[in-house]
Protein backbone atom coordinates (compact mmCIF):
# COMPACT_ATOMS: atom_id res chain seq x y z
CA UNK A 1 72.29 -66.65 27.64
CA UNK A 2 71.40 -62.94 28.24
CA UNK A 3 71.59 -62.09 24.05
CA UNK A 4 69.15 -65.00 24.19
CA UNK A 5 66.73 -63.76 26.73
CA UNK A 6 66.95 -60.15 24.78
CA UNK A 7 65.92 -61.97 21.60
CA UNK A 8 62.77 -63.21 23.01
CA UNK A 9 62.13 -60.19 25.05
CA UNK A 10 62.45 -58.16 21.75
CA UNK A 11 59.53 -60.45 19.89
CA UNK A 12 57.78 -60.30 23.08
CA UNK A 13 53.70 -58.65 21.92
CA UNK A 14 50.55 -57.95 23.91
CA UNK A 15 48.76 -60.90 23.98
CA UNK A 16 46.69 -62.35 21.16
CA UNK A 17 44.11 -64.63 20.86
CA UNK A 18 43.87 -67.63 18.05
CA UNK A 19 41.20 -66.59 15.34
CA UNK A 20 38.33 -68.75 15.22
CA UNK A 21 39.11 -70.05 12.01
CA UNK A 22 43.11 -70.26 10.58
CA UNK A 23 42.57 -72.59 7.27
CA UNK A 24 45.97 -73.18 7.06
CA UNK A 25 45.39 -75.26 10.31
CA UNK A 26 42.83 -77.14 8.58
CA UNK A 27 45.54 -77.96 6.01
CA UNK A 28 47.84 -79.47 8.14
CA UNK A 29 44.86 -81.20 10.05
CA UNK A 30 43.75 -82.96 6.15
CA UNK A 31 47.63 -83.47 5.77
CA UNK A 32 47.71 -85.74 9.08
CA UNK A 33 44.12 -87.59 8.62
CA UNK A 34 46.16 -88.44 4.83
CA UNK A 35 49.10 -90.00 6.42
CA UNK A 36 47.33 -91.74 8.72
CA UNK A 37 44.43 -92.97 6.22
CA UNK A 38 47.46 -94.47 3.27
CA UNK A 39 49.01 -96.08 5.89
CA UNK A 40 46.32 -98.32 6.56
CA UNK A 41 46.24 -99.16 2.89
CA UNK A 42 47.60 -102.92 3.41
CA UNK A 43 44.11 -103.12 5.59
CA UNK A 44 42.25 -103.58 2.48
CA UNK A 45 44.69 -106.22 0.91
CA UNK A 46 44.80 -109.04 3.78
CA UNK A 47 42.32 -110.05 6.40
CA UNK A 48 45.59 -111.12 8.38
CA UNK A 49 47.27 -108.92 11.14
CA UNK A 50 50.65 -108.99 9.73
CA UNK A 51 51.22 -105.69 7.09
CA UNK A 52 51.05 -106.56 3.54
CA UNK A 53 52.91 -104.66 0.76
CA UNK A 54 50.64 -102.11 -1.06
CA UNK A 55 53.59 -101.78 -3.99
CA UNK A 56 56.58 -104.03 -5.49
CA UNK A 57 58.15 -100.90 -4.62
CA UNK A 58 59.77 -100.30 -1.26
CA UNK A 59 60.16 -96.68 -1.18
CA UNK A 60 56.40 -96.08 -2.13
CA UNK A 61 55.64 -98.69 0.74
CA UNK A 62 57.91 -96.77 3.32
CA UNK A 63 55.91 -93.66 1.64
CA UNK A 64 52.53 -95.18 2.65
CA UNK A 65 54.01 -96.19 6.74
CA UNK A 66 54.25 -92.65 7.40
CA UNK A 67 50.86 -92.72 9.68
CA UNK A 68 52.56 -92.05 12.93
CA UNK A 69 53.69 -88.96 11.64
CA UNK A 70 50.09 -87.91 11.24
CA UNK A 71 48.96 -88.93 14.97
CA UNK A 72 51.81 -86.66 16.03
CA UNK A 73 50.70 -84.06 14.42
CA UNK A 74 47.00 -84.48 15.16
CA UNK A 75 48.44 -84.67 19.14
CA UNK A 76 50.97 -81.24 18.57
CA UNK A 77 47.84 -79.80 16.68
CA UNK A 78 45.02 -80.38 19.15
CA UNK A 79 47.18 -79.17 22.11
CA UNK A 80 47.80 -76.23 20.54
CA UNK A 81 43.97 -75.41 19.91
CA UNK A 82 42.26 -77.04 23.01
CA UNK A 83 44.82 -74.38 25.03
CA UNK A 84 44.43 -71.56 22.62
CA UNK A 85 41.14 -71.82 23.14
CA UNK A 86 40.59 -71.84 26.59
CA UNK A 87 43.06 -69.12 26.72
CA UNK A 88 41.14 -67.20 24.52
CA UNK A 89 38.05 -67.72 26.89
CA UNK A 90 39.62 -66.91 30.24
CA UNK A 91 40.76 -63.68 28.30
CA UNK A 92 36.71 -62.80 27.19
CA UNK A 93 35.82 -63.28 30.88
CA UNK A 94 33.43 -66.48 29.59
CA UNK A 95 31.73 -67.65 32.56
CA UNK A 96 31.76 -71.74 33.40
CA UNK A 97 35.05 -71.85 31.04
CA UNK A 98 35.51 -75.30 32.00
CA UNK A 99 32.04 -76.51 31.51
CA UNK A 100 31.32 -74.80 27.96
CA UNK A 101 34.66 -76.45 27.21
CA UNK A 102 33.33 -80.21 27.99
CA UNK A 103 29.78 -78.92 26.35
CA UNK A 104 31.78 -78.08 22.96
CA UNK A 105 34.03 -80.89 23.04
CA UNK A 106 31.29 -83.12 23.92
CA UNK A 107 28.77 -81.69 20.98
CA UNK A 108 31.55 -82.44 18.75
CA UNK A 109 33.22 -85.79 19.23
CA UNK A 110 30.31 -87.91 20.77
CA UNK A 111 27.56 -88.19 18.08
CA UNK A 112 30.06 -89.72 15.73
CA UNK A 113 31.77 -91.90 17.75
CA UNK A 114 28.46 -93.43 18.83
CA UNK A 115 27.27 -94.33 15.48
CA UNK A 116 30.67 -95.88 14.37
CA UNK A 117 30.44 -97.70 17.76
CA UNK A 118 26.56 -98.95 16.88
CA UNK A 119 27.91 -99.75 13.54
CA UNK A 120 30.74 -102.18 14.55
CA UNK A 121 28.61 -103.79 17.05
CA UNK A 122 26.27 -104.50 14.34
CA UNK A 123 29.42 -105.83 12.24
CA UNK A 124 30.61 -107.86 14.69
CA UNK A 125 27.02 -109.59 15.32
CA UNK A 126 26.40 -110.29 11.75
CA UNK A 127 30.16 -111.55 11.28
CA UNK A 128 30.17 -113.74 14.68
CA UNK A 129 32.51 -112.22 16.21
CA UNK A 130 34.33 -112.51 19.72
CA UNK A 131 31.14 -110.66 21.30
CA UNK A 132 32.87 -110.68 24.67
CA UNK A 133 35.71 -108.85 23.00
CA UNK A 134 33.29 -106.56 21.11
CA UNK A 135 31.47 -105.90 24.05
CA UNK A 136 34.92 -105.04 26.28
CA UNK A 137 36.43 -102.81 23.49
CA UNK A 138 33.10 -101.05 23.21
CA UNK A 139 32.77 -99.75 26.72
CA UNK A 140 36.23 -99.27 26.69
CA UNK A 141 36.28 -97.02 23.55
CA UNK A 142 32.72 -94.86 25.12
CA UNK A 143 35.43 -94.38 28.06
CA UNK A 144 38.01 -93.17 25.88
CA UNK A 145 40.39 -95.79 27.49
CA UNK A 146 40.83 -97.71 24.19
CA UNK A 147 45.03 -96.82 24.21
CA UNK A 148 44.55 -98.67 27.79
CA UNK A 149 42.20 -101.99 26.92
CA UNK A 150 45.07 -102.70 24.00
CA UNK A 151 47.80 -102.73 26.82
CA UNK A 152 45.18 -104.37 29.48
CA UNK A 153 43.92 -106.85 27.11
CA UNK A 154 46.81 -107.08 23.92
CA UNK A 155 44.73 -110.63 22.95
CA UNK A 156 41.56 -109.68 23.49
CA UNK A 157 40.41 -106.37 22.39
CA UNK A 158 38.64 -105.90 18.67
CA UNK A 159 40.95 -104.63 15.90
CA UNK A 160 38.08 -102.10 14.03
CA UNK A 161 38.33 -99.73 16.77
CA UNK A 162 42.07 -99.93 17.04
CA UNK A 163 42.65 -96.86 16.10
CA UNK A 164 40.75 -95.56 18.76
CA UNK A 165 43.76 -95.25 21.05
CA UNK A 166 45.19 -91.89 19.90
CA UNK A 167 41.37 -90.49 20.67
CA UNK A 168 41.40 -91.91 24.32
CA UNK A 169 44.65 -90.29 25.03
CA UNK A 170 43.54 -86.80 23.45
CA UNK A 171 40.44 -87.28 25.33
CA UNK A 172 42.40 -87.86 28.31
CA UNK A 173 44.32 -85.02 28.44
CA UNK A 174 40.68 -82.89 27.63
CA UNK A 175 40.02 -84.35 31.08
CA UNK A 176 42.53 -82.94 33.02
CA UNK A 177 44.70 -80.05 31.29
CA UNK A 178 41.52 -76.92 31.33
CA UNK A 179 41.75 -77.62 34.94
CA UNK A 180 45.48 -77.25 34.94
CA UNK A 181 45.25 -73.84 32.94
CA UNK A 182 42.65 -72.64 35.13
CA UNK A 183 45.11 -73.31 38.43
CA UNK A 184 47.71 -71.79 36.28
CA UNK A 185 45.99 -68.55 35.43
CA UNK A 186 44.52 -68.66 39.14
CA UNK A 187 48.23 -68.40 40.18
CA UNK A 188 48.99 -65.61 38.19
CA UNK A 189 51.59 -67.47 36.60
CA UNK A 190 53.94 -65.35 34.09
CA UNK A 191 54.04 -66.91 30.87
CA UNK A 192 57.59 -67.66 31.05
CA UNK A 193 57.34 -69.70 34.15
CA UNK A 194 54.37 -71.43 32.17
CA UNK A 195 56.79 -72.24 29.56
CA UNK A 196 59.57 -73.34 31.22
CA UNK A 197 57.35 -75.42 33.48
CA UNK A 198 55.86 -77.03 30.27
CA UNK A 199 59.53 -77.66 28.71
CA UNK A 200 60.65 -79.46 31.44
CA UNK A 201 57.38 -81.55 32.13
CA UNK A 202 58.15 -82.99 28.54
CA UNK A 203 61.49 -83.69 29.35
CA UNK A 204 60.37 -85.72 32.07
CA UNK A 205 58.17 -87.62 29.83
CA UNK A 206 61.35 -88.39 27.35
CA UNK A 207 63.41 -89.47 30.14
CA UNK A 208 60.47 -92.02 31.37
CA UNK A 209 59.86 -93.36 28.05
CA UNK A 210 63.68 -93.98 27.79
CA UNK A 211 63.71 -95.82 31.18
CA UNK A 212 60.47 -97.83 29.50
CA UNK A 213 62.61 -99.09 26.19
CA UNK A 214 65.68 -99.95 28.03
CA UNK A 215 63.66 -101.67 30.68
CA UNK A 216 62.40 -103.61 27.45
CA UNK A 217 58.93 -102.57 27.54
CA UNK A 218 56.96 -104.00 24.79
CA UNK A 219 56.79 -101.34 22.28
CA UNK A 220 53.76 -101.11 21.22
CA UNK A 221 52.62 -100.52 24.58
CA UNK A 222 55.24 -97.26 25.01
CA UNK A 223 53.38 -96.44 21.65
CA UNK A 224 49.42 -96.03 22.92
CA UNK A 225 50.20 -95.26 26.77
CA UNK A 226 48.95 -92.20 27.57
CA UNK A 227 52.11 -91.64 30.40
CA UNK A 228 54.65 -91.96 27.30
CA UNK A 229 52.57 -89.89 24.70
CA UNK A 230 50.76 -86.99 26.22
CA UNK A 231 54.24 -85.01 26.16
CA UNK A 232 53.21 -84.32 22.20
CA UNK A 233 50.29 -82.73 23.66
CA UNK A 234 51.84 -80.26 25.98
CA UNK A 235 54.16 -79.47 23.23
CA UNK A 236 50.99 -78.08 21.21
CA UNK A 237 50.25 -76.19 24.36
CA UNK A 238 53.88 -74.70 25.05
CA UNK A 239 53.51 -73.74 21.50
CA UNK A 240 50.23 -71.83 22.18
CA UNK A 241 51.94 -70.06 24.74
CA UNK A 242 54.55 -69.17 22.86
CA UNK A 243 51.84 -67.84 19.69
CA UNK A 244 49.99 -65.65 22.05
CA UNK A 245 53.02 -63.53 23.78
CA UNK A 246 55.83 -63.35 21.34
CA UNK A 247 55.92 -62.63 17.23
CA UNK A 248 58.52 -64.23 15.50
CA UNK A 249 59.63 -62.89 13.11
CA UNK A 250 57.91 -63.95 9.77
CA UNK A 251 61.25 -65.13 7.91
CA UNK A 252 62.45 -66.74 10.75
CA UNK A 253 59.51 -68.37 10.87
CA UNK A 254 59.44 -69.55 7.30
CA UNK A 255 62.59 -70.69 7.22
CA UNK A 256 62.85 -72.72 10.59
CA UNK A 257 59.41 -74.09 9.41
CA UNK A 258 60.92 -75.28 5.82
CA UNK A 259 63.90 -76.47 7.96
CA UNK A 260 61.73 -78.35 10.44
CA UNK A 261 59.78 -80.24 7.38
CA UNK A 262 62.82 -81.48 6.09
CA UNK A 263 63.43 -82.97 9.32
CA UNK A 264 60.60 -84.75 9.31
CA UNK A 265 61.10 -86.19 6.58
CA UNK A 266 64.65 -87.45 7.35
CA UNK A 267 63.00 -88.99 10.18
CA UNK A 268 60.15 -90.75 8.22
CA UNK A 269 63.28 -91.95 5.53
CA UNK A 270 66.22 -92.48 7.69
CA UNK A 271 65.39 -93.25 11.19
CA UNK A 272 61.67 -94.40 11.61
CA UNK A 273 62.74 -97.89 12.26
CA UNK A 274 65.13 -96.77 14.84
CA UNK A 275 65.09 -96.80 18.42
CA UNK A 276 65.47 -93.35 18.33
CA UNK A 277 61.85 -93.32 17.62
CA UNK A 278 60.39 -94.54 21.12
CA UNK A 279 63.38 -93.25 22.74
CA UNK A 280 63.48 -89.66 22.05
CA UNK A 281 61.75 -89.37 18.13
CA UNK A 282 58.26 -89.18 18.99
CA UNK A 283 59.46 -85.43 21.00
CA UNK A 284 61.63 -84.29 18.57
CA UNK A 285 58.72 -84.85 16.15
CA UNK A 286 56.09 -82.82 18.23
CA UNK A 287 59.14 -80.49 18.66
CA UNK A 288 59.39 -80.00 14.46
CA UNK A 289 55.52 -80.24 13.90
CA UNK A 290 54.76 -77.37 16.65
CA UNK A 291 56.88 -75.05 14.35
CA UNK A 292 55.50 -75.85 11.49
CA UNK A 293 52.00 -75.11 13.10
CA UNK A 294 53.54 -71.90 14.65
CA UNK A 295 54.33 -70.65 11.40
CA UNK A 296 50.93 -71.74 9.38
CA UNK A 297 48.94 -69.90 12.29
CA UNK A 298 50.91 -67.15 11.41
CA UNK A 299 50.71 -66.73 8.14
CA UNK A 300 54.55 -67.10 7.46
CA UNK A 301 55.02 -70.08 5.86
CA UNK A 302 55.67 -70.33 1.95
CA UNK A 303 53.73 -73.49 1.77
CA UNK A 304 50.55 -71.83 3.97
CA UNK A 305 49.60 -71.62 0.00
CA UNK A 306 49.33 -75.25 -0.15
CA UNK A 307 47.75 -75.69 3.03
CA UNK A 308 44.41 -73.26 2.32
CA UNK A 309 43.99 -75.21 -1.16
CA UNK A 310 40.51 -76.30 -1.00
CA UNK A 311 40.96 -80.21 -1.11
CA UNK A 312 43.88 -79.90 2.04
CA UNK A 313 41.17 -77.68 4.18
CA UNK A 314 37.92 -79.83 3.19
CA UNK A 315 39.89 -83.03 3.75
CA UNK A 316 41.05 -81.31 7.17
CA UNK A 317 36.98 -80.43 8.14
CA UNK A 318 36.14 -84.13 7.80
CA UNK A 319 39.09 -85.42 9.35
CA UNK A 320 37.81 -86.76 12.56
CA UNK A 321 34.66 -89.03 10.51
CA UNK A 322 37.53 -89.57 8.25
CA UNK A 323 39.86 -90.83 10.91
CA UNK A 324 36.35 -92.58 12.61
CA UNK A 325 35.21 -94.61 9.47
CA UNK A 326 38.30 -95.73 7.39
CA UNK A 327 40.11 -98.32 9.14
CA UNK A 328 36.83 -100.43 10.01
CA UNK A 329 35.78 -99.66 6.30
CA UNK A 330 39.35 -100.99 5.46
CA UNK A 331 39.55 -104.03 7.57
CA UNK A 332 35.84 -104.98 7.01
CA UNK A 333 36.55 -104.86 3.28
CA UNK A 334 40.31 -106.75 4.30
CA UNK A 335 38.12 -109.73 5.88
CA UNK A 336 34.70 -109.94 2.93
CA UNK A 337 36.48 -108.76 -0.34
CA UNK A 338 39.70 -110.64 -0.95
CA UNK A 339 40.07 -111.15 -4.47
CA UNK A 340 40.55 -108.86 -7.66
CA UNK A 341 43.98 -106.28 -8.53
CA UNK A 342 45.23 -104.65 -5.63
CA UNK A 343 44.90 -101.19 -7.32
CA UNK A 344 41.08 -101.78 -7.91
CA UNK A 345 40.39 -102.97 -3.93
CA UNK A 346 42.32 -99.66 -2.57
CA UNK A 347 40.05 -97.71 -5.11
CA UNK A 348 37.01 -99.27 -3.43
CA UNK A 349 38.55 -98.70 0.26
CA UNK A 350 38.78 -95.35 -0.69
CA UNK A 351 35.66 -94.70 -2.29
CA UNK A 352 33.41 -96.48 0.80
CA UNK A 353 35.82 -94.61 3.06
CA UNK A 354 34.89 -91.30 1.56
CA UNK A 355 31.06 -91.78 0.97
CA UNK A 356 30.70 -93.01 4.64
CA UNK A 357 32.69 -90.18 5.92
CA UNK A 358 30.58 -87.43 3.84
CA UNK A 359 27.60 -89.11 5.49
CA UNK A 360 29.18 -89.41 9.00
CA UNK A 361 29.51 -85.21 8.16
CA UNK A 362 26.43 -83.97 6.47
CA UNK A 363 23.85 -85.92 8.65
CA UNK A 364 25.57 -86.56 12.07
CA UNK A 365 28.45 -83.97 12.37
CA UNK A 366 27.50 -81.06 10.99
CA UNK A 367 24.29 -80.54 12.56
CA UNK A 368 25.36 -81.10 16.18
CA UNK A 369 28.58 -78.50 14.90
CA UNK A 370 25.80 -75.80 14.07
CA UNK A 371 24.22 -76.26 17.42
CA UNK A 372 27.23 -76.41 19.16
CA UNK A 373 28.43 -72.98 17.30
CA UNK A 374 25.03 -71.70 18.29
CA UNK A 375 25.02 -72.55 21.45
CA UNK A 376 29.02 -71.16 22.34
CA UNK A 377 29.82 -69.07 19.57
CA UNK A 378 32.12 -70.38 16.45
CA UNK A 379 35.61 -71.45 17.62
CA UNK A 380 38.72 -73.02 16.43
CA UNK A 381 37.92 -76.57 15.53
CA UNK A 382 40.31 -78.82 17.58
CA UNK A 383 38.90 -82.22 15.51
């Protein structure tokens, strides 16, 4: 226990703020959107809610299911900036720290989501659509409570914005966690306290979710809940902690990082149909990804190389239109085009995916990003 506490007393540094831009981060940001946006592949195949095989082959379809690895790592990922980040502010002595932080986020996330939101209502009209349903899962998404009107309303809610539900709980935890770090930097908490605190908050969360499955709550529903998913959140902020006061040690870094991958994928091949997954998985994944992300922000990685190619970090700067646009393009295609090769329909998902998502970014996005960078100076991006 002591030879412990010396080790991380010995990689203890002064503390250090997250540069505004790390484009390895962007890199594992386009690697998550990826995952997420080939496993909603079968979308374009089958207007039908049931998943249809992409492939005759089952290890290339098991490839393509790999989509909740992604929201993890968008969840580990965006705790670790939104806390760097405000971190990084209370350290400038930035005054309204809270407020420029809603102003950002706000800048940032809303524009989009309002025009995919115009969009699908117009969708829905034209296709007569459930308009009572349209019009609940509408509000519902402006509110970010989208995770929420799926478990409120599993029947009733429109499948487009489906995907909305790992936004809501992101958004969610926007909402209350800078007021948490403010009380916590208020209290003069050490670090270490801050850490442990934040360990065992997340072990409360795995214990809950475990009471949830054996109490044999619907999955799905442990899935999207906030209560059983914000713990991969706070690991992204323990992780931030742990970035600004202590250097690893670059090898050990590297190779934990290499290690942690092939975790992951043992988990994606060997045990993501297990109830390890909504048990305890869903943790130990947040657990491996915040590693990997230590390491990337640090610049010790061997793959970092891979992650600051140019596709990986443009793919990662149009990642939230990307995540926005390509299931509705997918399922909207799913329902109107339902004939010709398989091959030849996921080429068209792709290509209407990617032309509405470069439009989503050069005339909605990136303009309100410039004034927003204007406005509070360039930091890291956190979508």
């Amino acid at each position: 226990m002591m030879a412990g506490h010396k080790k991380w007393s010995s990689w203890a540094r002064p503390e250090r703020n997250l540069p505004a831009h790390v484009p390895a981060l962007d890199g594992i940001r386009g690697v998550a959107v990826m995952l997420v946006f080939i496993s909603h592949f079968h979308w374009i195949l089958s207007k039908k809610t049931g998943y249809s095989q992409v492939t005759p082959w089952k290890f290339i379809n098991r490839t393509f299911e790999a989509g909740f690895l992604g929201v993890d790592i968008f969840f580990v990922l965006s705790g670790f900036l939104i806390t760097s980040l405000l971190l990084k502010d209370r350290a400038n002595k930035q005054p309204g720290m809270v407020g420029r932080f809603y102003k950002r986020r706000a800048l940032r996330l809303l524009p989009a989501l309002y025009a995919l939101l115009i969009v699908d209502f117009f969708v829905a009209w034209l296709e007569h659509a459930r308009m009572d349903f349209q019009w609940r899962t509408t509000w519902r998404a402006l509110l970010y409570l989208n995770n929420w009107n799926v478990v409120w309303n599993f029947r009733g809610s429109r499948n487009d914005l489906g995907h909305l539900w790992s936004l809501g709980i992101e958004e969610q935890f926007y909402i209350v966690w800078p007021a948490v770090v403010l009380l916590m930097l208020a209290l003069k908490l050490h670090h270490q306290i801050i850490i442990t605190v934040l360990s065992l908050a997340i072990a409360a969360i795995v214990v809950h979710r475990i009471n949830l499955w054996n109490d044999d709550i619907y999955w799905l529903f442990i899935y999207i809940r906030t209560d059983t998913r914000v713990d991969s959140l706070l690991v992204g902020a323990l992780f931030a902690y742990v970035y600004r006061h202590y250097r690893v040690p670059s090898q050990v870094l590297n190779w934990a990082a290499t290690l942690c991958f092939a975790g992951l994928m043992y988990i994606k091949y060997e045990l993501d149909a297990s109830p390890f997954i909504m048990k305890t998985g869903f943790t130990v994944i947040a657990l491996l990804a915040g590693i990997i992300i230590l390491a990337a922000a640090e610049g010790a990685w061997f793959a970092n190389r891979v992650l600051i190619s140019r596709p990986l970090t443009i793919i990662g700067k149009v990642s939230y239109g990307l995540y926005l646009w390509h299931l509705p393009v997918f399922l909207i295609l799913g329902r109107h085009v339902t004939s010709g090769p398989k091959p030849l329909r996921i080429l068209i998902g792709i290509i209407v995916a990617s032309v509405v998502t470069a439009i989503s970014w050069i005339f909605i996005e990136k303009p309100f990003l410039n004034l927003k960078n204007r406005r509070y100076g360039n930091v890291p991006a956190i979508h």
